[in-house]
C-alpha atoms as a PDB file:
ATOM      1  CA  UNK A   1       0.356  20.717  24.963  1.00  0.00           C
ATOM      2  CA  UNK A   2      -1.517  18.756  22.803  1.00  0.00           C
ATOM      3  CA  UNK A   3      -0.283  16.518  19.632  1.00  0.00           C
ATOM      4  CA  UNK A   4      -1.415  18.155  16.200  1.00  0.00           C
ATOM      5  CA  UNK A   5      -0.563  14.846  14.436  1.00  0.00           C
ATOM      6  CA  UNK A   6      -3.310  12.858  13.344  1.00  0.00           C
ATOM      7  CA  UNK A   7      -5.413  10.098  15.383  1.00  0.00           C
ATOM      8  CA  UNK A   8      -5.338   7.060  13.599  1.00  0.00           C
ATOM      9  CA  UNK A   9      -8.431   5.303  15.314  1.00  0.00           C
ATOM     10  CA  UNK A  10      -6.870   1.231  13.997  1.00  0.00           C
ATOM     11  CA  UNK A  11      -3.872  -0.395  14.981  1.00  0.00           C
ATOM     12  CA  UNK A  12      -1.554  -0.199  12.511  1.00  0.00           C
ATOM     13  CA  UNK A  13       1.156  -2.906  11.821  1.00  0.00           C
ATOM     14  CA  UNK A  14       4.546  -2.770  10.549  1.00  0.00           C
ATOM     15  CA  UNK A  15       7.620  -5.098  10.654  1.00  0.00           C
ATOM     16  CA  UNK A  16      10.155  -3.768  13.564  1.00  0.00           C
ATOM     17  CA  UNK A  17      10.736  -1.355  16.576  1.00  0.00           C
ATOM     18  CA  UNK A  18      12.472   1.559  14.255  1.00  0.00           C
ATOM     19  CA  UNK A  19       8.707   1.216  12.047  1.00  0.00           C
ATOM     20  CA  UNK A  20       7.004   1.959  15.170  1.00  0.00           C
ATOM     21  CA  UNK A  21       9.487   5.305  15.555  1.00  0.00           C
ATOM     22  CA  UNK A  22       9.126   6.040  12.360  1.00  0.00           C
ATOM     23  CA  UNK A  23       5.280   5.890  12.323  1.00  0.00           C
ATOM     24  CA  UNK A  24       4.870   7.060  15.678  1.00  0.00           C
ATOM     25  CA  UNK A  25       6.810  10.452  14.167  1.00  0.00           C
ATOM     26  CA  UNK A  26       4.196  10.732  11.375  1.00  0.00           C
ATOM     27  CA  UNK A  27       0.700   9.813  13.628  1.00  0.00           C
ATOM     28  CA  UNK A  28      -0.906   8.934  17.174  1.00  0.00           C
ATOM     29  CA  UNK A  29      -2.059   5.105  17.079  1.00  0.00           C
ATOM     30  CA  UNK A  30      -1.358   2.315  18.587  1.00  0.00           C
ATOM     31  CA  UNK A  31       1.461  -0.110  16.399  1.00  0.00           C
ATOM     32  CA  UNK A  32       2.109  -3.482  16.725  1.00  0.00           C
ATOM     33  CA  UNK A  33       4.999  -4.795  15.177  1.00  0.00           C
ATOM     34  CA  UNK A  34       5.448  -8.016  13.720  1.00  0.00           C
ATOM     35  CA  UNK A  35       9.220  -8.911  14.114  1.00  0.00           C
ATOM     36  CA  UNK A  36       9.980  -9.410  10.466  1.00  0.00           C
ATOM     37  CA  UNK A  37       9.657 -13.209   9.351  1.00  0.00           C
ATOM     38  CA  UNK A  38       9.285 -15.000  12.243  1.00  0.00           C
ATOM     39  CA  UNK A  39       5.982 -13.624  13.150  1.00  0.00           C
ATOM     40  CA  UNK A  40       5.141 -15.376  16.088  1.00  0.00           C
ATOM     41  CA  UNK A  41       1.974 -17.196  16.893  1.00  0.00           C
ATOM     42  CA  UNK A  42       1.640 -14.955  20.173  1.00  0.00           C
ATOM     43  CA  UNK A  43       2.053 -11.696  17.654  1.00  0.00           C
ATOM     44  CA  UNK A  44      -0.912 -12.703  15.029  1.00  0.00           C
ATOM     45  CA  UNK A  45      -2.969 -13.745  17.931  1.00  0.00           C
ATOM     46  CA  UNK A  46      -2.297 -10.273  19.364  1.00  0.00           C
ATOM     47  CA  UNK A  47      -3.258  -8.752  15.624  1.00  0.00           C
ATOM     48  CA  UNK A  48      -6.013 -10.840  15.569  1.00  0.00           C
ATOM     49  CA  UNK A  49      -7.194  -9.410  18.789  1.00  0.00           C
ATOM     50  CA  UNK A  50      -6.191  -5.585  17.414  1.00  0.00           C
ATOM     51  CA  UNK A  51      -8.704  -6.359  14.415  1.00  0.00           C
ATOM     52  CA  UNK A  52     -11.591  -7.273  16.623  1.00  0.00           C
ATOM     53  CA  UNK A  53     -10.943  -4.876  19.197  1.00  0.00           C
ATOM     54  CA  UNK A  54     -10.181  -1.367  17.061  1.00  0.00           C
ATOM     55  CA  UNK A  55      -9.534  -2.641  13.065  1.00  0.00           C
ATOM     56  CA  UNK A  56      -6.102  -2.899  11.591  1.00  0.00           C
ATOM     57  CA  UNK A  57      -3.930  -0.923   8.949  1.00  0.00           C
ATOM     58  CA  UNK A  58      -0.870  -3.257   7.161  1.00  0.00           C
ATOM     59  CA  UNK A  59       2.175  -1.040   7.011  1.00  0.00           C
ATOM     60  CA  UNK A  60       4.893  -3.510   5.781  1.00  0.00           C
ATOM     61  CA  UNK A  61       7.860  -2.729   3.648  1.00  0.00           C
ATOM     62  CA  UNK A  62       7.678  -2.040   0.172  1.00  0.00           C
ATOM     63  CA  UNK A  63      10.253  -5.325  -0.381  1.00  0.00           C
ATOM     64  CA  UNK A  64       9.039  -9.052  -0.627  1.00  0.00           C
ATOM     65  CA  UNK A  65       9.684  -9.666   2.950  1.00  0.00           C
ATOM     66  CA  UNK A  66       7.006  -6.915   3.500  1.00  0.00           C
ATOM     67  CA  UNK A  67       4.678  -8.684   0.940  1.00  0.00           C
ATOM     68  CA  UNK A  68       5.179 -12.119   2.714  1.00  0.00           C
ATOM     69  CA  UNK A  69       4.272 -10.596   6.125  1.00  0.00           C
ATOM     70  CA  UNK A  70       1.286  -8.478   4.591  1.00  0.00           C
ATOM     71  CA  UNK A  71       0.365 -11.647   2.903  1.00  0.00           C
ATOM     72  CA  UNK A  72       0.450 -13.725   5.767  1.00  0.00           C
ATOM     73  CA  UNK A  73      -1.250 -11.484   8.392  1.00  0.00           C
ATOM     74  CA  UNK A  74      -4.384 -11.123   5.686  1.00  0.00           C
ATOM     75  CA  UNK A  75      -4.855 -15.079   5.885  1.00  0.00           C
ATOM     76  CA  UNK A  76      -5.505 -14.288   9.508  1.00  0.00           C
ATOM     77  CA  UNK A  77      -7.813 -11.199   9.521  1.00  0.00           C
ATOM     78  CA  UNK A  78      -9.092 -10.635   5.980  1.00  0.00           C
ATOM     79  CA  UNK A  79     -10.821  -7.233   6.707  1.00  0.00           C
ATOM     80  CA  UNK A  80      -7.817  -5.904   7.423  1.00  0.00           C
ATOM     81  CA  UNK A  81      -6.971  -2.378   5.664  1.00  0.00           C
ATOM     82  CA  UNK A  82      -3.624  -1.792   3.468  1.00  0.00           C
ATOM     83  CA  UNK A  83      -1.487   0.653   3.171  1.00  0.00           C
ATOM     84  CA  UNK A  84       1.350   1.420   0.785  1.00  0.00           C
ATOM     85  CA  UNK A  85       4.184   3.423   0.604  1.00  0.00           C
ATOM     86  CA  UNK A  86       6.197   3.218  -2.601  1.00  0.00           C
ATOM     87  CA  UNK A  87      10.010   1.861  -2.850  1.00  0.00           C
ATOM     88  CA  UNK A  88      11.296   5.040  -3.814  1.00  0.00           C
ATOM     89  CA  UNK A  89      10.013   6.417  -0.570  1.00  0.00           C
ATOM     90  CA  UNK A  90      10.715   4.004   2.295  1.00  0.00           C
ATOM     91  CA  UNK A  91      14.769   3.373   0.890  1.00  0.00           C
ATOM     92  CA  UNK A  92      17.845   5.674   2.088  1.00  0.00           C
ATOM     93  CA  UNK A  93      21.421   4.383   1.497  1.00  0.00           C
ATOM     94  CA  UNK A  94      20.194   0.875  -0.553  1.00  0.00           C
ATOM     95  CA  UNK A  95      18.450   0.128   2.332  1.00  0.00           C
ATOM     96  CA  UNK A  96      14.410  -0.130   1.767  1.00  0.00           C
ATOM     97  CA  UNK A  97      11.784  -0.062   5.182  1.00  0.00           C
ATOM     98  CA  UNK A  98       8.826   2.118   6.410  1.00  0.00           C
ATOM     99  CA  UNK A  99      11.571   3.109   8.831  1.00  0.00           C
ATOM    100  CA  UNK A 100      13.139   5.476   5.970  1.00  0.00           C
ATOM    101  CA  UNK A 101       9.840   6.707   4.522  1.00  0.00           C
ATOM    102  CA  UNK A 102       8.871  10.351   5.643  1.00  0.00           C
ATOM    103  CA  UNK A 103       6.055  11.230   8.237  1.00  0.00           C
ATOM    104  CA  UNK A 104       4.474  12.996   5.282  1.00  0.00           C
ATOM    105  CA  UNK A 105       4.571  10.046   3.072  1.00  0.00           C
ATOM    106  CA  UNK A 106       3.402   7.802   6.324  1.00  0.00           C
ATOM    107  CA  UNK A 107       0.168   9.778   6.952  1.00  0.00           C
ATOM    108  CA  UNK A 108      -0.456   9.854   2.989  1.00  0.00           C
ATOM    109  CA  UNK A 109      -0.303   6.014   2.752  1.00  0.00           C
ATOM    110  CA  UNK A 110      -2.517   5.683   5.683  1.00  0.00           C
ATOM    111  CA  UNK A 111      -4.947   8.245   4.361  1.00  0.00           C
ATOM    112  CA  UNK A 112      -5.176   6.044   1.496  1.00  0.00           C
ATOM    113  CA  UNK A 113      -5.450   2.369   3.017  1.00  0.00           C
ATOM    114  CA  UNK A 114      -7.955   0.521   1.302  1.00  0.00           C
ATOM    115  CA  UNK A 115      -9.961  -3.008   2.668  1.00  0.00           C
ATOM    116  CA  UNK A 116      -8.954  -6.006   0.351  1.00  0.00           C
ATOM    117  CA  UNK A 117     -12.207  -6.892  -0.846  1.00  0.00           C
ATOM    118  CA  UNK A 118     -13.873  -9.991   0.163  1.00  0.00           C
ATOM    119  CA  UNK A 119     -15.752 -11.010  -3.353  1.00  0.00           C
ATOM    120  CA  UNK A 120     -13.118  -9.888  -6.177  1.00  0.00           C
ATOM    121  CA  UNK A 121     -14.436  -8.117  -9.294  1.00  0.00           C
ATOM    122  CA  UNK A 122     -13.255  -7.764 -12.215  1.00  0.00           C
ATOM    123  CA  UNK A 123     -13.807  -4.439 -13.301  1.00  0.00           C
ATOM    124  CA  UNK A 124     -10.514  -4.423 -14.757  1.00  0.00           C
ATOM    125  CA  UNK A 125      -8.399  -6.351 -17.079  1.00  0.00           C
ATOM    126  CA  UNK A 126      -5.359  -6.826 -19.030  1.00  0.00           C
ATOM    127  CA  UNK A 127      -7.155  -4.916 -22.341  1.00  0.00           C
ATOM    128  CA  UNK A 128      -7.443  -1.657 -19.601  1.00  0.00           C
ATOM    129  CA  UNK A 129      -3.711  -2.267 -18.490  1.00  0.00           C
ATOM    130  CA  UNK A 130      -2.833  -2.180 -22.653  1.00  0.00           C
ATOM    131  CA  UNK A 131      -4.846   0.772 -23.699  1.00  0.00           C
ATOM    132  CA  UNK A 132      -2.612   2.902 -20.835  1.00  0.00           C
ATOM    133  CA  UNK A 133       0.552   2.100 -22.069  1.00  0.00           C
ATOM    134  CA  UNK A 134       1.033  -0.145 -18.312  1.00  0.00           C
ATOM    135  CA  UNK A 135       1.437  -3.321 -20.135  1.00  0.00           C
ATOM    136  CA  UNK A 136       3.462  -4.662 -22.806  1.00  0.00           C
ATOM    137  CA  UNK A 137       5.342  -1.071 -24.212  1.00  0.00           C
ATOM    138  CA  UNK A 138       8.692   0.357 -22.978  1.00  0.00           C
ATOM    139  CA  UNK A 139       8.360   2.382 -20.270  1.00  0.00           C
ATOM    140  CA  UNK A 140       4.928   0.355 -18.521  1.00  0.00           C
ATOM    141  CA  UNK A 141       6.573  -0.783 -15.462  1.00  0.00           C
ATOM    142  CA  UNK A 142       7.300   3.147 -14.369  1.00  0.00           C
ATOM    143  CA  UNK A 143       4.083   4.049 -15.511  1.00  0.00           C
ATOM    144  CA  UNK A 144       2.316   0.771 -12.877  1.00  0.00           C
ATOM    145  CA  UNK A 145       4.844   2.245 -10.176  1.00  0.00           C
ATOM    146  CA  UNK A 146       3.474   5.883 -10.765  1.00  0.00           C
ATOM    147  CA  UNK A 147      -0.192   4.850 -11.264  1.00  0.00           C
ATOM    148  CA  UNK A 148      -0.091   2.842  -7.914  1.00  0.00           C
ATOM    149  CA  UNK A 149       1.510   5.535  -6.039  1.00  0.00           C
ATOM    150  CA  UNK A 150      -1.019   7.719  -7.150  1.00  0.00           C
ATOM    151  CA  UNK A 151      -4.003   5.578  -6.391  1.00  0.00           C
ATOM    152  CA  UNK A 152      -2.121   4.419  -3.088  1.00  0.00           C
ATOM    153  CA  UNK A 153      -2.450   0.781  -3.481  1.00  0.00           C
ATOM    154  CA  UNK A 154       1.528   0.103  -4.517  1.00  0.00           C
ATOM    155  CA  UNK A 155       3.425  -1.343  -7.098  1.00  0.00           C
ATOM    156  CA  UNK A 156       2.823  -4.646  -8.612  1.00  0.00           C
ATOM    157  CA  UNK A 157       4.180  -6.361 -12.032  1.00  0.00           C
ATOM    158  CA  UNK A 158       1.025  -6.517 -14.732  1.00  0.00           C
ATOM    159  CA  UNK A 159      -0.184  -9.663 -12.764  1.00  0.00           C
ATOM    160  CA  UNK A 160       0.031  -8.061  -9.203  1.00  0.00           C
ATOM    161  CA  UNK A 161      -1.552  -4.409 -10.575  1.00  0.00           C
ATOM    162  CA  UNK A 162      -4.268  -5.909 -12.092  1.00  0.00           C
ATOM    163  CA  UNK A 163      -5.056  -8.042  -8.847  1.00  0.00           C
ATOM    164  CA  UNK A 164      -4.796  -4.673  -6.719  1.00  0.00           C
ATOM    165  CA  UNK A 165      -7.088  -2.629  -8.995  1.00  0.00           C
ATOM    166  CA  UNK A 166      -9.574  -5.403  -8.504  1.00  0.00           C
ATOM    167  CA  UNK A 167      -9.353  -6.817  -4.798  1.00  0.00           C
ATOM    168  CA  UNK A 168      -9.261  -3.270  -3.426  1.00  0.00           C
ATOM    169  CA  UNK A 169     -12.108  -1.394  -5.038  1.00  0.00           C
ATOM    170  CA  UNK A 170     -10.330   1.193  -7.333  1.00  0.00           C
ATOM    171  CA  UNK A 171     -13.479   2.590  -8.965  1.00  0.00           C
ATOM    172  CA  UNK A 172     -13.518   3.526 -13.181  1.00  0.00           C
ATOM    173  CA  UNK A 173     -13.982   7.336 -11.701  1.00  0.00           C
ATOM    174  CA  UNK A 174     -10.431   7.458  -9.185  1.00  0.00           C
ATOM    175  CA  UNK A 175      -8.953   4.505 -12.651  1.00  0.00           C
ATOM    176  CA  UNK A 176      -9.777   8.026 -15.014  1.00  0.00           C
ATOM    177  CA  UNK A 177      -8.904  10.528 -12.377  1.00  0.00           C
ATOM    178  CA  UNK A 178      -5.387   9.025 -11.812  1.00  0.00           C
ATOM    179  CA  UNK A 179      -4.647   8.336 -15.417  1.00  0.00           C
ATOM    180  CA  UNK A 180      -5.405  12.071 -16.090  1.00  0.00           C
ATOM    181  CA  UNK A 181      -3.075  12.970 -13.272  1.00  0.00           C
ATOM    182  CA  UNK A 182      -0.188  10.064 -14.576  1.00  0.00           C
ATOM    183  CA  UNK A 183      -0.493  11.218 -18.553  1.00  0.00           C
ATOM    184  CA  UNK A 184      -0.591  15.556 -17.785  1.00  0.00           C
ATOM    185  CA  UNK A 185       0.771  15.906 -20.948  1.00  0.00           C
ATOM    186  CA  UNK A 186      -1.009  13.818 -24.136  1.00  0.00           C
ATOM    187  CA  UNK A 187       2.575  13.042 -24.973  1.00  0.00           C
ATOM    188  CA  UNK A 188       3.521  10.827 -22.284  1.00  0.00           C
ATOM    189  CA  UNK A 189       1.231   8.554 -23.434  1.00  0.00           C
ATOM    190  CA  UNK A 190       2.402   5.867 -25.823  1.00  0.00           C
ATOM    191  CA  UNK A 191      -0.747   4.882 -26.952  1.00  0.00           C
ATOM    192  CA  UNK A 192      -2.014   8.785 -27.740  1.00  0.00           C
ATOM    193  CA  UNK A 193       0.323  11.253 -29.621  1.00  0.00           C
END
């Protein structure tokens, strides 16, 4: 019989073995996994290797651990897609990991992986960021965490959100379309009553 879950045609890498169950429940790809911190020399040269051969996906934990790996295996292969699944999704009992995130919410971060530009832009800034009510008023840091989810590149503190909306491509069109989606009601906005 064959699998209805979706082909994911890169090799998508996470932090541990119960990652690779996890992901392995959600899609069909191939997974290498980094072994947390240590990531060894032989496992980047295998990613490296991954990249050239089929592209790669970064799945790490939504937890600075995950950020140091992500961060880490991008100095090696810069064309390397992210994806991001938010905290609230990946933690069960205080403990936070891709290994507690859904199959539903690990095929909608993948959908959503996005290539880290190589030239930054700066189509946004921190005047955007204060207009939307996600910088400087009560209430922005929920409002980054929503907007990021929405747009699928994660959350980030002002500094971090603002580098995200620029290094991986978020348009003005998908900025409007997921503000319209974050502020439903006029009300919810603290910069528009």
């Amino acid at each position: 019989m064959k699998s209805t879950k979706k082909e994911i045609k890169e090799v998508i890498i996470v932090e541990g073995k119960d990652d690779i169950s996890q992901v392995k429940r959600a899609v069909n790809a191939e997974i290498i996994a980094t072994g947390g911190f240590s990531l060894p020399a032989k496992t980047l040269e295998q990613i490296k290797g991954a990249a050239k051969r089929k592209g790669i996906i970064i799945l790490t934990d939504p937890d600075y651990p995950g950020e140091w790996i992500r961060r880490e295996v991008t100095k090696a292969v810069t064309e390397a897609k992210h994806a991001f699944i938010p905290k609230e999704d990946a933690i069960r009992k205080g403990n936070v990991g891709i290994e507690n995130a859904s199959p539903k919410n690990i095929l909608l971060a993948l959908e959503r992986a996005r290539c880290e530009l190589q030239t930054p832009r700066t189509e946004f800034n921190k005047g955007d960021l204060m207009r939307e009510g996600l910088l400087g008023v009560d209430g922005a840091t929920d409002r980054r965490d929503r907007l990021g989810k929405i747009l699928g590149i994660g959350y980030g503190n002002a500094k971090q959100f603002l580098n995200r909306l620029n290094h991986y491509g978020v348009t003005r069109g998908e900025w409007e379309d997921a503000l319209k989606q974050l502020y439903q009601d006029k009300k919810q906005h603290p910069n528009k009553k």
